[in-house]
N, C-alpha and C. Protein backbone atom coordinates (compact mmCIF):
# COMPACT_ATOMS: atom_id res chain seq x y z
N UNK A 1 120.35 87.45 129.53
CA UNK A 1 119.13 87.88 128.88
C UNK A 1 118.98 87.14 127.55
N UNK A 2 117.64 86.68 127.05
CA UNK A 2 117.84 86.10 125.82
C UNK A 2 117.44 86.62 125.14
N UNK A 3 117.32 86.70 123.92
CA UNK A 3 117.20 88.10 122.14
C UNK A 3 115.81 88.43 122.49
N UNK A 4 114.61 87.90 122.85
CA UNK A 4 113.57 88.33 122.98
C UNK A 4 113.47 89.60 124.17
N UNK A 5 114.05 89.45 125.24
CA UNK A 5 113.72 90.18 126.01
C UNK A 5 114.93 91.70 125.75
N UNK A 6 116.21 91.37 125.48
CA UNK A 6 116.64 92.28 124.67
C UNK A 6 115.88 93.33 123.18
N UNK A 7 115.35 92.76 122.70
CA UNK A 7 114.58 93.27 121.91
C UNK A 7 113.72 94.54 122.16
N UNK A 8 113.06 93.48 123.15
CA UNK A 8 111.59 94.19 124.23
C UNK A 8 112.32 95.09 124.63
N UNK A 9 113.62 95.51 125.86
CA UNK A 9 114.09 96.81 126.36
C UNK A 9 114.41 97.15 125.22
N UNK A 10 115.26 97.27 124.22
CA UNK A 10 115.57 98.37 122.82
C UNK A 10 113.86 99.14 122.32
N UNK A 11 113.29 98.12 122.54
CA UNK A 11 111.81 98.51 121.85
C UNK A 11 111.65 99.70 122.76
N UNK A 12 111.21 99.01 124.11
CA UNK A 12 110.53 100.07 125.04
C UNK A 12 111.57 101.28 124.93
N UNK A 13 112.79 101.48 125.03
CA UNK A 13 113.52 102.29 125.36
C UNK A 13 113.42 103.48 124.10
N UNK A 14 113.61 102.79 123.08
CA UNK A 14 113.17 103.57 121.14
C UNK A 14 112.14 104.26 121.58
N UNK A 15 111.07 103.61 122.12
CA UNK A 15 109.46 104.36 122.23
C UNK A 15 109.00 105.12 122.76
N UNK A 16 109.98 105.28 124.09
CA UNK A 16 110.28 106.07 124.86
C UNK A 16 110.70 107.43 124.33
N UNK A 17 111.74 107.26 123.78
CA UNK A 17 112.06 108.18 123.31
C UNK A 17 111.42 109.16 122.18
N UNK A 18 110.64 107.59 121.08
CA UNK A 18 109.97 108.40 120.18
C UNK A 18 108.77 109.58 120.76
N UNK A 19 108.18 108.67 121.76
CA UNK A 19 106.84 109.34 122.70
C UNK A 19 107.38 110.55 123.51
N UNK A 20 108.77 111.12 123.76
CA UNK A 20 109.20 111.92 123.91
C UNK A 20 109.65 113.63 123.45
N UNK A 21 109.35 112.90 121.59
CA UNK A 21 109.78 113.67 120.51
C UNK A 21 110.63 113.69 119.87
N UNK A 22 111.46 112.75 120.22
CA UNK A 22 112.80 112.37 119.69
C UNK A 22 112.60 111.75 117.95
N UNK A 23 112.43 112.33 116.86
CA UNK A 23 111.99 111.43 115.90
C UNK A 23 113.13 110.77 115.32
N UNK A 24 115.05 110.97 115.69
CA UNK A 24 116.21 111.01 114.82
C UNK A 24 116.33 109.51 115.27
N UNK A 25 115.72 108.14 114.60
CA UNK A 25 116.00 107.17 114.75
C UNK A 25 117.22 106.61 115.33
N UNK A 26 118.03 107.47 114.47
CA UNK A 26 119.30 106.85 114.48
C UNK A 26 120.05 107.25 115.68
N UNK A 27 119.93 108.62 116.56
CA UNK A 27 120.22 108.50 117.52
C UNK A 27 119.60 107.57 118.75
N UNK A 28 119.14 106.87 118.58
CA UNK A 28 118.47 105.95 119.54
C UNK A 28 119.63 104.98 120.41
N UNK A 29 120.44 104.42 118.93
CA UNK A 29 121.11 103.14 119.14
C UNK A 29 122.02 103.23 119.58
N UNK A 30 123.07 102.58 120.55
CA UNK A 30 124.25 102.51 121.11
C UNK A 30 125.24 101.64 119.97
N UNK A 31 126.66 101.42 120.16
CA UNK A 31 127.03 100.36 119.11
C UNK A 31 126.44 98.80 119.65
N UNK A 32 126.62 98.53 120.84
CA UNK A 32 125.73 97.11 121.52
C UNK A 32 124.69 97.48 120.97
N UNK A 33 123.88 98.02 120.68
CA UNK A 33 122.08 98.20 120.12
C UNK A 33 122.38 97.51 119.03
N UNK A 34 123.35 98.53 118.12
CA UNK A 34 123.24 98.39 116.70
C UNK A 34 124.12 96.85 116.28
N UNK A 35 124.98 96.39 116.90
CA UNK A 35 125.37 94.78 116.98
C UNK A 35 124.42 93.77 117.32
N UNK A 36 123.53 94.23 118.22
CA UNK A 36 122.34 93.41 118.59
C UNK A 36 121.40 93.39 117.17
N UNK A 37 121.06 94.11 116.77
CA UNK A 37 119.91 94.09 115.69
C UNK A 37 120.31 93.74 114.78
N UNK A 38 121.89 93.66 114.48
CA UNK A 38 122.59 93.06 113.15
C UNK A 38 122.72 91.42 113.68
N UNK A 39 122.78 91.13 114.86
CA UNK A 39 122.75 89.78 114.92
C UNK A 39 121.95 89.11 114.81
N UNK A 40 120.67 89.55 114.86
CA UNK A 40 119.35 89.06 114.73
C UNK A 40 118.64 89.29 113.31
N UNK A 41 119.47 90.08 112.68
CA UNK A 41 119.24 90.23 110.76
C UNK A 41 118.14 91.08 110.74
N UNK A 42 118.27 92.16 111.82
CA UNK A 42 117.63 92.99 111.69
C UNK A 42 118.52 94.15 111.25
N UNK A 43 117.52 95.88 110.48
CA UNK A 43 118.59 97.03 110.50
C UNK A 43 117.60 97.80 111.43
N UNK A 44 118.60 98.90 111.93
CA UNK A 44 117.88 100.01 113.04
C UNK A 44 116.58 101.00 112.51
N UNK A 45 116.29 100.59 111.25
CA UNK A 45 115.33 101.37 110.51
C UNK A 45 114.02 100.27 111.07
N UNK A 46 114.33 99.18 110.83
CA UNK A 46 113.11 98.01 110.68
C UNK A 46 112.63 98.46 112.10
N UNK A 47 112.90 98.55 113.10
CA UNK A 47 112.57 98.62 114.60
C UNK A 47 111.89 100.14 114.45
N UNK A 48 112.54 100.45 114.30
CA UNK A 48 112.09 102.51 114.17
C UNK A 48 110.63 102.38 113.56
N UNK A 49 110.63 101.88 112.61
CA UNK A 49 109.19 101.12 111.57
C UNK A 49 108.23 101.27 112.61
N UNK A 50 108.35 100.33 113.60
CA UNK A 50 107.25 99.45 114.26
C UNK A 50 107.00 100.82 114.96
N UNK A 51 108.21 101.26 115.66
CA UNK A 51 107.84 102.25 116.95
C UNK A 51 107.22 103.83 116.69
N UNK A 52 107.74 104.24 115.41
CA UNK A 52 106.56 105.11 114.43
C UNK A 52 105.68 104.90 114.90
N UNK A 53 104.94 103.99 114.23
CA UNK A 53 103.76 103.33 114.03
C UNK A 53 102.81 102.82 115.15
N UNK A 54 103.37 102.41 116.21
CA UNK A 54 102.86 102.49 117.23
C UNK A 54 102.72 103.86 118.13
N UNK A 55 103.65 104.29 118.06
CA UNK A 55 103.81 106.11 118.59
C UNK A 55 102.50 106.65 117.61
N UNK A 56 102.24 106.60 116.13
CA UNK A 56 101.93 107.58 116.05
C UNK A 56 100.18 106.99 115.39
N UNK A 57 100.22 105.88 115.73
CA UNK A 57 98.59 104.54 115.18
C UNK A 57 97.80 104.16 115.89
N UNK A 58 99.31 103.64 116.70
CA UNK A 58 98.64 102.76 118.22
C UNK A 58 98.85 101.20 117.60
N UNK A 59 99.38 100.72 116.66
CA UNK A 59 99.93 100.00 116.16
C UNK A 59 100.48 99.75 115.06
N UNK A 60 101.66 98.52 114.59
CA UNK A 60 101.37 97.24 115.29
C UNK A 60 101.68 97.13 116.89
N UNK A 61 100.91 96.47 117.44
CA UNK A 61 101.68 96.44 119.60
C UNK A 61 103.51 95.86 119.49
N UNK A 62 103.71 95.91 120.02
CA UNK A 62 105.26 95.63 120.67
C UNK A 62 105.18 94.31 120.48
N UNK A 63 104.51 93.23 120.68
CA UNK A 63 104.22 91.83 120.61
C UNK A 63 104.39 91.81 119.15
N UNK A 64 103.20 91.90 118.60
CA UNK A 64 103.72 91.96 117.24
C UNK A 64 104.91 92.26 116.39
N UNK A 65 105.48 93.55 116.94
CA UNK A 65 107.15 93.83 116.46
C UNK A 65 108.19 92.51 116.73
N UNK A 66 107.56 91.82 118.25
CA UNK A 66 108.96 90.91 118.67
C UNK A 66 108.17 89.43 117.53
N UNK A 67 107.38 89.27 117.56
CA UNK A 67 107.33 88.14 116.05
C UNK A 67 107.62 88.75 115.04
N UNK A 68 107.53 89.67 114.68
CA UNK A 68 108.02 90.23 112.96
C UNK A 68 109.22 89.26 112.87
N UNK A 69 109.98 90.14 114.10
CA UNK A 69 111.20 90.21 114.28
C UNK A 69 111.74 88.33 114.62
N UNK A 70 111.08 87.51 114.92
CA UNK A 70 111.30 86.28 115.70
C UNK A 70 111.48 85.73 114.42
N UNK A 71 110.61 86.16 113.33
CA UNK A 71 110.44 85.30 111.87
C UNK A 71 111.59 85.68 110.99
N UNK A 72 111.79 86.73 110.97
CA UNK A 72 112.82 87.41 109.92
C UNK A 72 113.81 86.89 111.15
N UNK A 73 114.70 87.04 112.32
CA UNK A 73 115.58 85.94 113.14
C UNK A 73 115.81 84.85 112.55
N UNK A 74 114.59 83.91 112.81
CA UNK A 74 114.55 82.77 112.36
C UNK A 74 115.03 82.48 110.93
N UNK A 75 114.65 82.71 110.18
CA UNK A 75 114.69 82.93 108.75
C UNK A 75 116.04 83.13 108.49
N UNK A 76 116.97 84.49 109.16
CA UNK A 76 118.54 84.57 108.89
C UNK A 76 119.32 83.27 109.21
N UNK A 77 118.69 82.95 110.74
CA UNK A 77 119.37 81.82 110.69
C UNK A 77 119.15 80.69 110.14
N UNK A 78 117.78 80.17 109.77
CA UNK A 78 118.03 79.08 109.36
C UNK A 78 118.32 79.01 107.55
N UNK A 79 117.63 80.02 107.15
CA UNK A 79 117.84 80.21 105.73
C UNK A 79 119.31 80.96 105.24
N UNK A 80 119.22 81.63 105.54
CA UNK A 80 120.75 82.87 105.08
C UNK A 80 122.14 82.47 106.19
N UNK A 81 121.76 81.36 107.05
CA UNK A 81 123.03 80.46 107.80
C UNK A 81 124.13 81.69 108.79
N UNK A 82 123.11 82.99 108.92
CA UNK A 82 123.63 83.71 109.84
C UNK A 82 124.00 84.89 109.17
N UNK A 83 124.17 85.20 107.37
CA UNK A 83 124.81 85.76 106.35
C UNK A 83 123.37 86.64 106.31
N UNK A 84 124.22 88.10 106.34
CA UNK A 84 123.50 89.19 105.03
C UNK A 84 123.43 89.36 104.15
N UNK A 85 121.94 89.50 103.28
CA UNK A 85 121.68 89.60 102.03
C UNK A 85 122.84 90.88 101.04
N UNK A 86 123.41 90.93 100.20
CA UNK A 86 123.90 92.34 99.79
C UNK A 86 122.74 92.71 98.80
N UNK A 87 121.66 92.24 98.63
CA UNK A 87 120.51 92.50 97.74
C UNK A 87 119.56 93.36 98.77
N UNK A 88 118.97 94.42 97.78
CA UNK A 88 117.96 95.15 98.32
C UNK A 88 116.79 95.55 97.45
N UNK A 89 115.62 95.79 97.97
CA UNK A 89 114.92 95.83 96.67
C UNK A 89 114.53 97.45 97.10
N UNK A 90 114.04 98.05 96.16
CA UNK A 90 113.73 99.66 96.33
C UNK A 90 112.32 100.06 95.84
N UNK A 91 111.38 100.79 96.50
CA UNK A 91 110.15 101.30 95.81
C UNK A 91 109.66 101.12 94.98
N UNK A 92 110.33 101.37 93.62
CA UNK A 92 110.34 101.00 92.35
C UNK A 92 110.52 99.55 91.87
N UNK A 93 110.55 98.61 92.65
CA UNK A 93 111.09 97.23 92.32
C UNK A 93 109.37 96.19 92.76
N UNK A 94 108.30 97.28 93.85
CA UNK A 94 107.34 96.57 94.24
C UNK A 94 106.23 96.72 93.25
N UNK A 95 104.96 95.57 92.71
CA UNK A 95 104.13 95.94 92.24
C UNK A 95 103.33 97.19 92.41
N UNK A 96 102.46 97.84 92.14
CA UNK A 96 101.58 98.66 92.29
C UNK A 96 100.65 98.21 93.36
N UNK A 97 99.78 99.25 93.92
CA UNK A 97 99.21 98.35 94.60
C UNK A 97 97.69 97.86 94.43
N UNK A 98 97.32 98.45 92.78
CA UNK A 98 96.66 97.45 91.64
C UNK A 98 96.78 96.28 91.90
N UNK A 99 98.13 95.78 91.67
CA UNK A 99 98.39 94.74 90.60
C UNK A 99 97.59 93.54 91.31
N UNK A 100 97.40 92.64 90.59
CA UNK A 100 96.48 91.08 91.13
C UNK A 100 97.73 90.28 91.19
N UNK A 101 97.00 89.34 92.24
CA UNK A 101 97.55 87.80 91.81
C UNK A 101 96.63 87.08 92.58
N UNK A 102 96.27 85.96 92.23
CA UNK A 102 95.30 85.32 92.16
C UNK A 102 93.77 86.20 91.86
N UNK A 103 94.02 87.26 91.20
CA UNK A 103 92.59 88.11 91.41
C UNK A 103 92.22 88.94 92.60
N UNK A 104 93.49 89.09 93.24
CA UNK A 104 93.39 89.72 94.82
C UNK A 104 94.51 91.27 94.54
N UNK A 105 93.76 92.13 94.50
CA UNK A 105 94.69 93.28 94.47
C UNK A 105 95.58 93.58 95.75
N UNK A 106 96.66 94.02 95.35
CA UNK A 106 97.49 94.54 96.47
C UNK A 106 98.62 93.02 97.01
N UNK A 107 97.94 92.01 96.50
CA UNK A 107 98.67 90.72 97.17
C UNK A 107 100.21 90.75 96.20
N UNK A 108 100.35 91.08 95.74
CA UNK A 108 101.64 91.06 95.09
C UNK A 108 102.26 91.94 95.53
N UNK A 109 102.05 92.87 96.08
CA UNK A 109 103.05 94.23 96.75
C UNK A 109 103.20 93.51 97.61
N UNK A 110 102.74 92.84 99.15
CA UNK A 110 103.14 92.64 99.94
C UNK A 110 103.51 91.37 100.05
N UNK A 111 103.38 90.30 98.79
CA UNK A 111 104.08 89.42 99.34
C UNK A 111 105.39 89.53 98.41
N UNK A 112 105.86 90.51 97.54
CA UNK A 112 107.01 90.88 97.51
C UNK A 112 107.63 91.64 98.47
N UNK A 113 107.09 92.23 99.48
CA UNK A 113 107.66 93.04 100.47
C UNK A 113 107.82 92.23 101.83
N UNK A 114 106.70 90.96 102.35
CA UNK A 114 107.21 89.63 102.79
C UNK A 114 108.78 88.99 102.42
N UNK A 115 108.05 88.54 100.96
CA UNK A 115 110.14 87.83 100.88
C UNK A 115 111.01 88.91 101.10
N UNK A 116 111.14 89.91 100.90
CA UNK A 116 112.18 91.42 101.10
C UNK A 116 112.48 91.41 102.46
N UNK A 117 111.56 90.93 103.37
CA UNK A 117 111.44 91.51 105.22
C UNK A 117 112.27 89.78 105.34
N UNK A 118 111.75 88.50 104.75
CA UNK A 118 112.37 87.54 105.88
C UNK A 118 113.82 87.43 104.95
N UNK A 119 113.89 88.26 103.81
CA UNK A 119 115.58 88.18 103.80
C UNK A 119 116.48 89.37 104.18
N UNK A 120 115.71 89.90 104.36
CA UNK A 120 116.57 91.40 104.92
C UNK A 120 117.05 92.35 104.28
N UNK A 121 116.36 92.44 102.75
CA UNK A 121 116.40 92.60 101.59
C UNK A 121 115.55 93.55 101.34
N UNK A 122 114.59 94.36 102.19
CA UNK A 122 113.83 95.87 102.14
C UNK A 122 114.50 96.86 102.27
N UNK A 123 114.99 98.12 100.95
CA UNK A 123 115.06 99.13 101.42
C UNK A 123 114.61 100.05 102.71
N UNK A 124 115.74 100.58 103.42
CA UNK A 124 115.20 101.08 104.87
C UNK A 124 114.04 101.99 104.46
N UNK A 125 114.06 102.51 103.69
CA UNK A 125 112.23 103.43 103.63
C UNK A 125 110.89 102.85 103.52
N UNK A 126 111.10 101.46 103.47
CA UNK A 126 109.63 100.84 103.28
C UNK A 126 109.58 99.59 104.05
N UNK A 127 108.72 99.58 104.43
CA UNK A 127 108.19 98.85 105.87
C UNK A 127 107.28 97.77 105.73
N UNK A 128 107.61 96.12 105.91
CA UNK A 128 106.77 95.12 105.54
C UNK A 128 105.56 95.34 106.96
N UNK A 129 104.41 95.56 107.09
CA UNK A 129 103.58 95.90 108.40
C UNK A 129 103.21 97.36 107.96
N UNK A 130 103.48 98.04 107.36
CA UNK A 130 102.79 99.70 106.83
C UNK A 130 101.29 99.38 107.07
N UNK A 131 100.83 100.67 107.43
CA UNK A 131 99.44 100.44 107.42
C UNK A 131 98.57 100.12 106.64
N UNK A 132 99.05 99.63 104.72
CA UNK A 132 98.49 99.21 103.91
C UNK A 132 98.49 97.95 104.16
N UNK A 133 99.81 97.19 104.61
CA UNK A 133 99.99 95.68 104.42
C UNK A 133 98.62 95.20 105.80
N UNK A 134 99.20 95.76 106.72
CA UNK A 134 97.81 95.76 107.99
C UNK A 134 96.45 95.97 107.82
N UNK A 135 96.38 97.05 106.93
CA UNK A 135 94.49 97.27 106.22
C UNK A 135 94.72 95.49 105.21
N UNK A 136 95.50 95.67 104.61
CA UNK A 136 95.04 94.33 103.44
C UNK A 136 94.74 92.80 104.22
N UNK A 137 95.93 92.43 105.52
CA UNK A 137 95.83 91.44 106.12
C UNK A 137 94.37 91.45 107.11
N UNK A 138 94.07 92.38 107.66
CA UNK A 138 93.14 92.42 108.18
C UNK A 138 91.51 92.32 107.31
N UNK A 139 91.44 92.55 106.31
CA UNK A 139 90.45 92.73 105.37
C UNK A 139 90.60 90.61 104.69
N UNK A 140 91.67 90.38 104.80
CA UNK A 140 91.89 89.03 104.05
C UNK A 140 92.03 88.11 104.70
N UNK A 141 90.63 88.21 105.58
CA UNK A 141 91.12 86.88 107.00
C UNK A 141 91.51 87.29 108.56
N UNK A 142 91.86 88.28 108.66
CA UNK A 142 92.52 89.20 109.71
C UNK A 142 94.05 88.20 109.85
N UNK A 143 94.35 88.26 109.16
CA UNK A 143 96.05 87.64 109.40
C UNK A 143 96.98 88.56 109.79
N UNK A 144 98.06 87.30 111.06
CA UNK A 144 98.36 88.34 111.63
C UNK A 144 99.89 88.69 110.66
N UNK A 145 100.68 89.78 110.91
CA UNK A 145 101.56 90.26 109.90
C UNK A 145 102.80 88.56 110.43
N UNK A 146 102.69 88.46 111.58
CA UNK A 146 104.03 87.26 111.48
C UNK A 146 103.63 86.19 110.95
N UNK A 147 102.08 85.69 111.32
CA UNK A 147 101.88 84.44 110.42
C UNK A 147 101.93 84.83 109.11
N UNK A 148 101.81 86.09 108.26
CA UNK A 148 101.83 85.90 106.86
C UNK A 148 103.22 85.41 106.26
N UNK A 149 104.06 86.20 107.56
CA UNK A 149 105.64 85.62 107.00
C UNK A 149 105.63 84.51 106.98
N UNK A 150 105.42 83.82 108.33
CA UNK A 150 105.93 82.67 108.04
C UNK A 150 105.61 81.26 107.08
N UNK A 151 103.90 82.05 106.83
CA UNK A 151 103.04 81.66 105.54
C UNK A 151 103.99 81.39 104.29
N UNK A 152 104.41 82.91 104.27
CA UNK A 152 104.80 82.71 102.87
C UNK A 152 106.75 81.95 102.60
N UNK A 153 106.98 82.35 103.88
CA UNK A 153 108.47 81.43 104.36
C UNK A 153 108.07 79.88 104.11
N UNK A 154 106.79 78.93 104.10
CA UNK A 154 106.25 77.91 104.21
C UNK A 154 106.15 77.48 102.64
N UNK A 155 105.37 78.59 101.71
CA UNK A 155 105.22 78.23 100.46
C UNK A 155 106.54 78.23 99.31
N UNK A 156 107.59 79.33 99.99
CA UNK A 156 109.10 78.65 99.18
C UNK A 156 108.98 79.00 98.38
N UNK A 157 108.37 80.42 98.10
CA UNK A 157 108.46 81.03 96.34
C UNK A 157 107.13 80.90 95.85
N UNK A 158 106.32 79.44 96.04
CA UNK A 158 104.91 78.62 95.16
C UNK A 158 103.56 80.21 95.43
N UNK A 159 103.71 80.64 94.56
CA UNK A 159 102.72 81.80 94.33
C UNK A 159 101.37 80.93 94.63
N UNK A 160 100.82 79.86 93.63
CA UNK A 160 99.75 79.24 93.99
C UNK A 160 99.41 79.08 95.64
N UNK A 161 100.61 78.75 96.28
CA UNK A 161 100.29 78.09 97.66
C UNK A 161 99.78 79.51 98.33
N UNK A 162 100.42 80.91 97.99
CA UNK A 162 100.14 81.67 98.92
C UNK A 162 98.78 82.12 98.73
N UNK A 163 98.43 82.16 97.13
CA UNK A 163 96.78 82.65 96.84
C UNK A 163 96.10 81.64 97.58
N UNK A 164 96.62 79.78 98.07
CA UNK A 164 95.36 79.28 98.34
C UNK A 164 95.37 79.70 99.90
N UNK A 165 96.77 80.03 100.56
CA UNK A 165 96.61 80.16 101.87
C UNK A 165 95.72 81.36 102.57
N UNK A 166 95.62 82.80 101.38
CA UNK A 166 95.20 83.74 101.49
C UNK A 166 93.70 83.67 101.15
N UNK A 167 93.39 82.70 100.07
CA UNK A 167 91.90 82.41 99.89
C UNK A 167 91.03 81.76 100.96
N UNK A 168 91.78 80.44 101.57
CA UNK A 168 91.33 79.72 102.92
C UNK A 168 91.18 80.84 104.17
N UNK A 169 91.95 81.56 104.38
CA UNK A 169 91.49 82.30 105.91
C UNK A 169 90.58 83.84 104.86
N UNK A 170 90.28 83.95 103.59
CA UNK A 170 88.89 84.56 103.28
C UNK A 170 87.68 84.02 103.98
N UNK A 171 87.96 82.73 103.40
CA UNK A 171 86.73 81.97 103.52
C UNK A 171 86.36 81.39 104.70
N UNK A 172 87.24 81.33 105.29
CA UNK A 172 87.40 80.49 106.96
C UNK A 172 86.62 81.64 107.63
N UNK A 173 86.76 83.29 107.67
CA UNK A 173 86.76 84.50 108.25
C UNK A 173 85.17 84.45 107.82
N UNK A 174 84.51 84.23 107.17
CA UNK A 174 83.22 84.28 106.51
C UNK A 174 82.29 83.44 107.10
């Protein structure tokens, strides 16, 4: 089986359960579950995230969870060389969701909560894809939550690059 389709059964199987009533995340996982999601630089909270949210929204879809997940993958391995972050950032560490950058409110919460998701570096209580980051991407282009990662995985820190990437699909959407 290869990590994608592993993914997909943990997913379906979580959702299952959540759609069942089961809300105790953590009983979901087997130790193979929970080795699987650490190999892929994922934690058992990030998955739980998606399947909430789909259980209880109707999204993000399952497709979408397996790119979250393909980017933040990607990212461990090619950036963090297979290694976990011991850095985490916490509630208190994200802008408001005031704050500007480039004159765009809310863009600084989530693209601090972007770099947090492709290093693996989000406190388990907060979720890069929340239904704020999804109202904001959708309102700013309709971007989808994996291309923003890999957007901002592209710009390498350059704040400018992400206001112009976020300004172009404004204006492109128009």
């Amino acid at each position: 089986m290869t990590w994608n389709d592993t993914f997909l059964a943990l997913f379906d199987r979580c959702l299952e359960q959540y759609n069942a009533g089961n809300t105790d995340f953590n009983s979901y996982y087997t130790e193979s579950d929970l080795e699987f999601l650490k190999s892929i630089g994922y934690k058992p909270r990030e998955l739980f995230d998606f399947i909430e949210d789909l259980g209880d929204a109707g999204e993000p879809s399952r497709s979408t969870a397996l790119l979250v997940a393909s980017v933040r993958r990607d990212y461990f391995y090619v950036v963090q060389g297979g290694q976990h972050s011991s850095h985490e950032i916490s509630k208190s560490d994200l802008p408001t969701f005031g704050d500007l950058l480039g004159g765009i409110s809310y863009l600084p919460r989530i693209l601090k909560k972007a770099r947090a998701k492709l290093a693996g570096e989000l406190d388990p209580d907060m979720m890069y894809g929340c239904g704020g980051d999804r109202n904001f991407l959708k309102k700013h282009g309709d971007i989808h939550l994996a291309d923003f990662l890999r957007n901002i995985w592209a710009c390498d820190g350059d704040d400018a690059k992400v206001i112009s990437y976020v300004q172009s699909r404004i204006n492109n959407a128009k």
